[in-house]
Protein backbone atom coordinates (compact mmCIF):
# COMPACT_ATOMS: atom_id res chain seq x y z
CA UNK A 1 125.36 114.50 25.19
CA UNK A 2 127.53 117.52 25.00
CA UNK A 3 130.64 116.16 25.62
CA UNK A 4 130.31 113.29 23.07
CA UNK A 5 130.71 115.90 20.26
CA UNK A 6 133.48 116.79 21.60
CA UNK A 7 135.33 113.49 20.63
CA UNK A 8 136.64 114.24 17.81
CA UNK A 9 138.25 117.80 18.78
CA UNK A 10 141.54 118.98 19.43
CA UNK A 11 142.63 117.96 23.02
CA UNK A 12 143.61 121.93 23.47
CA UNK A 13 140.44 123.09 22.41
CA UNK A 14 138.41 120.23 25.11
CA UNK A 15 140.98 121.44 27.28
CA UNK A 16 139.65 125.31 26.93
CA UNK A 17 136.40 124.35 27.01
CA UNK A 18 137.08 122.51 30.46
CA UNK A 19 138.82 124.94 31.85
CA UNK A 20 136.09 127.55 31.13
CA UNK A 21 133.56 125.23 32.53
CA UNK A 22 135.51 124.98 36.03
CA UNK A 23 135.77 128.59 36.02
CA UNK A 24 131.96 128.79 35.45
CA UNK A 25 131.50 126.67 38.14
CA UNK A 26 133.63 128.90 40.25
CA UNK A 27 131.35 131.94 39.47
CA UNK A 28 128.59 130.47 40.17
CA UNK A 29 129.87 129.69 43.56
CA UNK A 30 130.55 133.33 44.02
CA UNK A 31 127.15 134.57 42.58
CA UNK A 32 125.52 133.40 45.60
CA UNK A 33 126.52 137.12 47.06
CA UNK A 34 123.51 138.79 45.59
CA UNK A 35 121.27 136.62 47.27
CA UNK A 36 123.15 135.98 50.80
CA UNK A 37 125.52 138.35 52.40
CA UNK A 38 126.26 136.62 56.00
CA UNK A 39 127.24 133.16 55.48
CA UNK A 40 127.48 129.93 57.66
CA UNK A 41 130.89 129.15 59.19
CA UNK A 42 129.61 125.34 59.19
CA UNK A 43 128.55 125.66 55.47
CA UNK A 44 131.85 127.18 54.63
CA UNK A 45 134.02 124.59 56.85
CA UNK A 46 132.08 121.31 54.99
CA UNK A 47 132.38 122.91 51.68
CA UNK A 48 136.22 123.41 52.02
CA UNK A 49 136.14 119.86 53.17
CA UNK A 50 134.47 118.64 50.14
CA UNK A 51 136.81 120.06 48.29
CA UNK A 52 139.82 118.47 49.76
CA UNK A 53 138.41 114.99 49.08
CA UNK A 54 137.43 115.84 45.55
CA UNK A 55 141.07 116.80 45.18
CA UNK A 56 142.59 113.60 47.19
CA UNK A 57 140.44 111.25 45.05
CA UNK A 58 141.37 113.37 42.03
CA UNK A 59 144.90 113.05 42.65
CA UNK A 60 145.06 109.42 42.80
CA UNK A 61 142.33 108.17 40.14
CA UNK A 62 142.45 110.71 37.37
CA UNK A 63 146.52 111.06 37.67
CA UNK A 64 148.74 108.97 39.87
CA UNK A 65 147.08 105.83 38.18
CA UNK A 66 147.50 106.82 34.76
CA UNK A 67 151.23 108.42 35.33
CA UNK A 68 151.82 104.73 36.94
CA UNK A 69 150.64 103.09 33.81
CA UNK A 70 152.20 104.73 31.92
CA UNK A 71 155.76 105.07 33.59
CA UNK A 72 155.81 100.85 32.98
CA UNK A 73 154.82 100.93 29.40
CA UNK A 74 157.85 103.01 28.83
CA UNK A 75 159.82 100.53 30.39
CA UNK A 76 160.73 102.66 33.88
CA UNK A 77 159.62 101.29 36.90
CA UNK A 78 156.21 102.43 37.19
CA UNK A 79 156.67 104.42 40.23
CA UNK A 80 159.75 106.36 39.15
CA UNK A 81 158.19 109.04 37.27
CA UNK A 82 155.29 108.84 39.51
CA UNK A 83 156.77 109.60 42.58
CA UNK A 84 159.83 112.22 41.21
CA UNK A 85 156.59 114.27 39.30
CA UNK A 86 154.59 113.97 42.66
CA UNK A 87 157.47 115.64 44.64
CA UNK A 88 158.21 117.70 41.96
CA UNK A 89 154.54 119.31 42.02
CA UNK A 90 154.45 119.34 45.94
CA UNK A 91 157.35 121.16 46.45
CA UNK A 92 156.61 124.09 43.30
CA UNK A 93 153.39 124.87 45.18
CA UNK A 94 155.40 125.14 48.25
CA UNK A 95 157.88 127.44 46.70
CA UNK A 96 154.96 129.41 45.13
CA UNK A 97 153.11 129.16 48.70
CA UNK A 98 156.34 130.99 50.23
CA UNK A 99 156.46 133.48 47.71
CA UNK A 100 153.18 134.55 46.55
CA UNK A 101 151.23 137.36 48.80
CA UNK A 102 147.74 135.56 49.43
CA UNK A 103 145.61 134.70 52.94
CA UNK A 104 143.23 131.75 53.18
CA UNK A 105 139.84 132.80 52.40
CA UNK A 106 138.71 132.00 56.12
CA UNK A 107 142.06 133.31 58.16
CA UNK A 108 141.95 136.84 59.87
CA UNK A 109 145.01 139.10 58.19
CA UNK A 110 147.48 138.79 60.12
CA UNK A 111 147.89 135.61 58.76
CA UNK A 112 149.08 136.79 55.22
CA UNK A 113 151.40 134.75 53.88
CA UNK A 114 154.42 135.03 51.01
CA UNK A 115 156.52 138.03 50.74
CA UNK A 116 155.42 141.31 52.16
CA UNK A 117 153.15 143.06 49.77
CA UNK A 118 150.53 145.73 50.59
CA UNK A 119 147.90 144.63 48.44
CA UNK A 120 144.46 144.92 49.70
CA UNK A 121 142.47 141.55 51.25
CA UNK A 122 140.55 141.22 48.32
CA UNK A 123 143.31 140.98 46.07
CA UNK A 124 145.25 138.75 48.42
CA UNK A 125 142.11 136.19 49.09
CA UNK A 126 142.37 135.81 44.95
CA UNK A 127 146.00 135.20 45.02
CA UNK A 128 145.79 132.03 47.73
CA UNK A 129 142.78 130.72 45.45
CA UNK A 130 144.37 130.94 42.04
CA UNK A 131 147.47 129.64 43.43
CA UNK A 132 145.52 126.33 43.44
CA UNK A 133 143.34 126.72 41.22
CA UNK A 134 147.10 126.70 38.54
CA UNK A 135 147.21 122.74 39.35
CA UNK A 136 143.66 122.24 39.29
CA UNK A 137 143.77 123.35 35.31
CA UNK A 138 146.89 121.81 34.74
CA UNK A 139 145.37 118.66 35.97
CA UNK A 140 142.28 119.19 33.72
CA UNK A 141 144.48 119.90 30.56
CA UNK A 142 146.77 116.92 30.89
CA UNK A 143 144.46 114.70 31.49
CA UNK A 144 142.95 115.44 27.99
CA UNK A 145 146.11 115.06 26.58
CA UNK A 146 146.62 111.91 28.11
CA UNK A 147 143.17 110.95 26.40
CA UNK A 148 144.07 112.25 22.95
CA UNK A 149 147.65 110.18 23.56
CA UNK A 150 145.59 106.56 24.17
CA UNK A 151 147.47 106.62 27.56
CA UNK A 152 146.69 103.51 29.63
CA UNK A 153 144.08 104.65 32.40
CA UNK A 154 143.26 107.57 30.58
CA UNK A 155 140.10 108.40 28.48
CA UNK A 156 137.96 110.97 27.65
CA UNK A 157 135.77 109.96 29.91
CA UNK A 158 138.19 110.23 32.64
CA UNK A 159 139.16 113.66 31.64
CA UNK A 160 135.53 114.89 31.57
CA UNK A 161 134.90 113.09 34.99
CA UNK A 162 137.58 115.02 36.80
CA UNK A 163 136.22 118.17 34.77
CA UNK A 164 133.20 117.66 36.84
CA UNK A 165 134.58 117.09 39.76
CA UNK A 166 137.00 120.10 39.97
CA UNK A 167 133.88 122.04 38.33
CA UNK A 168 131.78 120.78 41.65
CA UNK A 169 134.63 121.77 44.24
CA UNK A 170 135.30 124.89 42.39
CA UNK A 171 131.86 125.92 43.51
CA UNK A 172 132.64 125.98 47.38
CA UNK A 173 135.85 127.96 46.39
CA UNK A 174 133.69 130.29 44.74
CA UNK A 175 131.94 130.78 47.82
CA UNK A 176 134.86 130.84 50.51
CA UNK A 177 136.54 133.95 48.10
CA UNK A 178 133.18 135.63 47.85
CA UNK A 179 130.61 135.37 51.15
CA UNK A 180 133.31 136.55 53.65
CA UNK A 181 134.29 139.64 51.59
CA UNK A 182 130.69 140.39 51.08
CA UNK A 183 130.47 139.75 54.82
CA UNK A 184 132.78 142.42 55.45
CA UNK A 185 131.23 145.34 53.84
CA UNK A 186 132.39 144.84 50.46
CA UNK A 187 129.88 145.52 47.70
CA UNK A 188 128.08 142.14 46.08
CA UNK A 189 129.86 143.12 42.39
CA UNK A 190 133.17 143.67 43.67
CA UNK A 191 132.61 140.66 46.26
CA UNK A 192 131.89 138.56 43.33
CA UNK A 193 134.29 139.66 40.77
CA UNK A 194 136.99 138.67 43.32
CA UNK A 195 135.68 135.43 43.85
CA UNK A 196 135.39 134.37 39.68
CA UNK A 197 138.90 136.06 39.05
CA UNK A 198 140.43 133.19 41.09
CA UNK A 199 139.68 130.98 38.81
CA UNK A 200 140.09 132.22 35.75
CA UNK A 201 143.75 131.01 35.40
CA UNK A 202 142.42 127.53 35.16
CA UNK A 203 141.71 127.65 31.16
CA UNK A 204 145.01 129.19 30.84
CA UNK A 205 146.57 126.56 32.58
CA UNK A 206 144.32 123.85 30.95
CA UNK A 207 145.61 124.75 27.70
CA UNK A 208 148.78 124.62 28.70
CA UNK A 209 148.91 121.57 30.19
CA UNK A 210 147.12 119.92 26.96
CA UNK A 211 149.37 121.62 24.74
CA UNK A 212 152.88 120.30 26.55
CA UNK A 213 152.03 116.72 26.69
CA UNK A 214 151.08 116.50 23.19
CA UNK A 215 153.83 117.91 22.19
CA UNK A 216 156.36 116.44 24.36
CA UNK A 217 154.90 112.91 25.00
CA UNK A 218 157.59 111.63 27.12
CA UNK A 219 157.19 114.38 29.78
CA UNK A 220 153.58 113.15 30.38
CA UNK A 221 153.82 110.54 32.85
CA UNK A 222 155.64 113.19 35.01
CA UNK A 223 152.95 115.92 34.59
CA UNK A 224 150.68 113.97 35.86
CA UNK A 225 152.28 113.48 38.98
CA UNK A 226 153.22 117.14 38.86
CA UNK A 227 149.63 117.94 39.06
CA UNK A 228 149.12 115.42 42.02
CA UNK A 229 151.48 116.38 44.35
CA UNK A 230 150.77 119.93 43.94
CA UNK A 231 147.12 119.59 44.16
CA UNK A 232 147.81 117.41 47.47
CA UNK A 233 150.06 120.17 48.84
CA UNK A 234 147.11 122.44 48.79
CA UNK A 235 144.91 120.15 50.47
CA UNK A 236 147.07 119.85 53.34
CA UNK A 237 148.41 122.86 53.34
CA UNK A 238 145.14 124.97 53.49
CA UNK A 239 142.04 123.17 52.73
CA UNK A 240 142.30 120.67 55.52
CA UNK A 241 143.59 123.14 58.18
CA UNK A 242 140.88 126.25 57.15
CA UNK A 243 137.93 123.60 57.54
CA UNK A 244 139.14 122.82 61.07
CA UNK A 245 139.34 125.84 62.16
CA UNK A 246 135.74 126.96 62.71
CA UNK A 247 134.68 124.86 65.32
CA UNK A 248 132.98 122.21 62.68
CA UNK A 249 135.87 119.89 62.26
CA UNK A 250 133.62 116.52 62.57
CA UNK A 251 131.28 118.27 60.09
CA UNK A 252 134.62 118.99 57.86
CA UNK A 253 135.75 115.60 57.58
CA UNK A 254 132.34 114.13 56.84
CA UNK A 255 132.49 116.52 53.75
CA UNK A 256 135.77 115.28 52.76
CA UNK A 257 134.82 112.10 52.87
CA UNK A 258 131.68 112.80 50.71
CA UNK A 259 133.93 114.59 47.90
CA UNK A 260 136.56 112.24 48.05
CA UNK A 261 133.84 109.22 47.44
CA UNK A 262 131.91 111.50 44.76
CA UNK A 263 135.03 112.34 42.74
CA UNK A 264 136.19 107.82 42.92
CA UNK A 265 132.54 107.05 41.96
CA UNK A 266 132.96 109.67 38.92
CA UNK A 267 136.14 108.78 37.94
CA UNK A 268 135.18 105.01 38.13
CA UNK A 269 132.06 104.83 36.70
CA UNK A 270 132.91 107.26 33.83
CA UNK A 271 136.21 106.57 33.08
């Protein structure tokens, strides 16, 4: 299996290798504009809800648990650093949410959010996915980290199951960047260029996120929960609200409830 020889690299470099997969996954997502230019509304709304329950399940399994663990072998009660790197994550996105110029993928433009900027749609459509696609990588890279470390609750088989499971909700966001700009009149390379460049700040951030908990262990607990709480700010801040909004929002929450049970059976069974 690939990632078996994989074992014995760096955490950084697994990290980068990740990170390039979730941005592949991304593409791919966004490649589907040179074969479909008007997409569905309900296929859009379920996807975006799939993605939200990847990230929920995610956020719990691949991070909170592990920061727990390892907050009481340090001695700390074992929710401190869990729940003052949760908050700490939330509210960053939040600050970053306020302002960076971006709109939701499915909102019309007068709902642009962030400071005033007069950048055009496509640009701003990249901005509101790379602005979560910084804790997906983050989340990616420490959880290698946290492998190479021997953290409790963390293996390599954890990080490589929440690889695949950002990789498989990184494909809707591919998508939800991609279709509607297509949709709009917007040539199928241009269309799809915008909808890859969203992601690719998630090797960056992978390595980054590797890098800092190896080298400053006793941060790690609270990266972790950084990651978390800003992954679950962008759930409810925009994935669970844009997959509502079309009309499908039984459809929506079925699909959340499918990624959030794919992404507990991954990280369960693999890690």
């Amino acid at each position: 299996m690939f990632w078996d020889g994989l074992a014995d690299a760096s955490p950084v470099l697994q990290a980068l290798l990740a990170g390039l997969f979730t941005w592949s996954a991304t593409a791919a997502g966004a490649a589907l504009v040179f074969v479909r230019r008007h997409p569905s509304r309900r296929l859009l709304d379920v996807a975006l809800g799939f993605s939200g329950g990847v990230m929920l399940a995610a956020s719990y399994w691949s991070l909170l648990a592990p920061a727990i663990a390892l907050g009481a072998g340090a001695g700390l009660p074992g929710w401190l650093p869990a729940a003052l790197g949760f908050l700490a994550g939330g509210l960053t996105l939040g600050a970053l949410d306020k302002l960076l110029p971006h709109l939701h993928p499915l909102a019309p433009p007068a709902e642009v959010e962030g400071l005033p900027a007069s950048w055009r749609r496509s640009t701003l459509l990249v901005m509101a996915i790379t602005l979560h696609n910084i804790p997906e990588g983050l989340a990616v890279g420490v959880a290698f980290g946290a492998a190479a470390l021997g953290v409790p609750d963390a293996s390599l088989a954890a990080a490589v199951a929440l690889t695949i499971g950002i990789g498989l909700q990184n494909f809707p966001e591919g998508m939800a960047v991609a279709l509607p700009l297509r949709r709009e009149g917007v040539s199928a390379k241009r269309a799809f260029l915008a909808g890859q460049a969203s992601a690719l700040v998630e090797p960056v951030a992978a390595i980054t996120g590797a890098a800092a908990v190896i080298l400053m262990r006793p941060i790690l607990p609270y990266a972790l929960a950084f990651a978390a709480g800003a992954m679950v700010f962008v759930v409810v801040e925009e994935l669970v609200p844009e997959s509502q909004r079309g009309g499908h929002g039984d459809l929506a929450t079925i699909g959340l409830l499918v990624g959030f049970t794919v992404m507990m059976v991954l990280d369960v069974a693999l890690g």
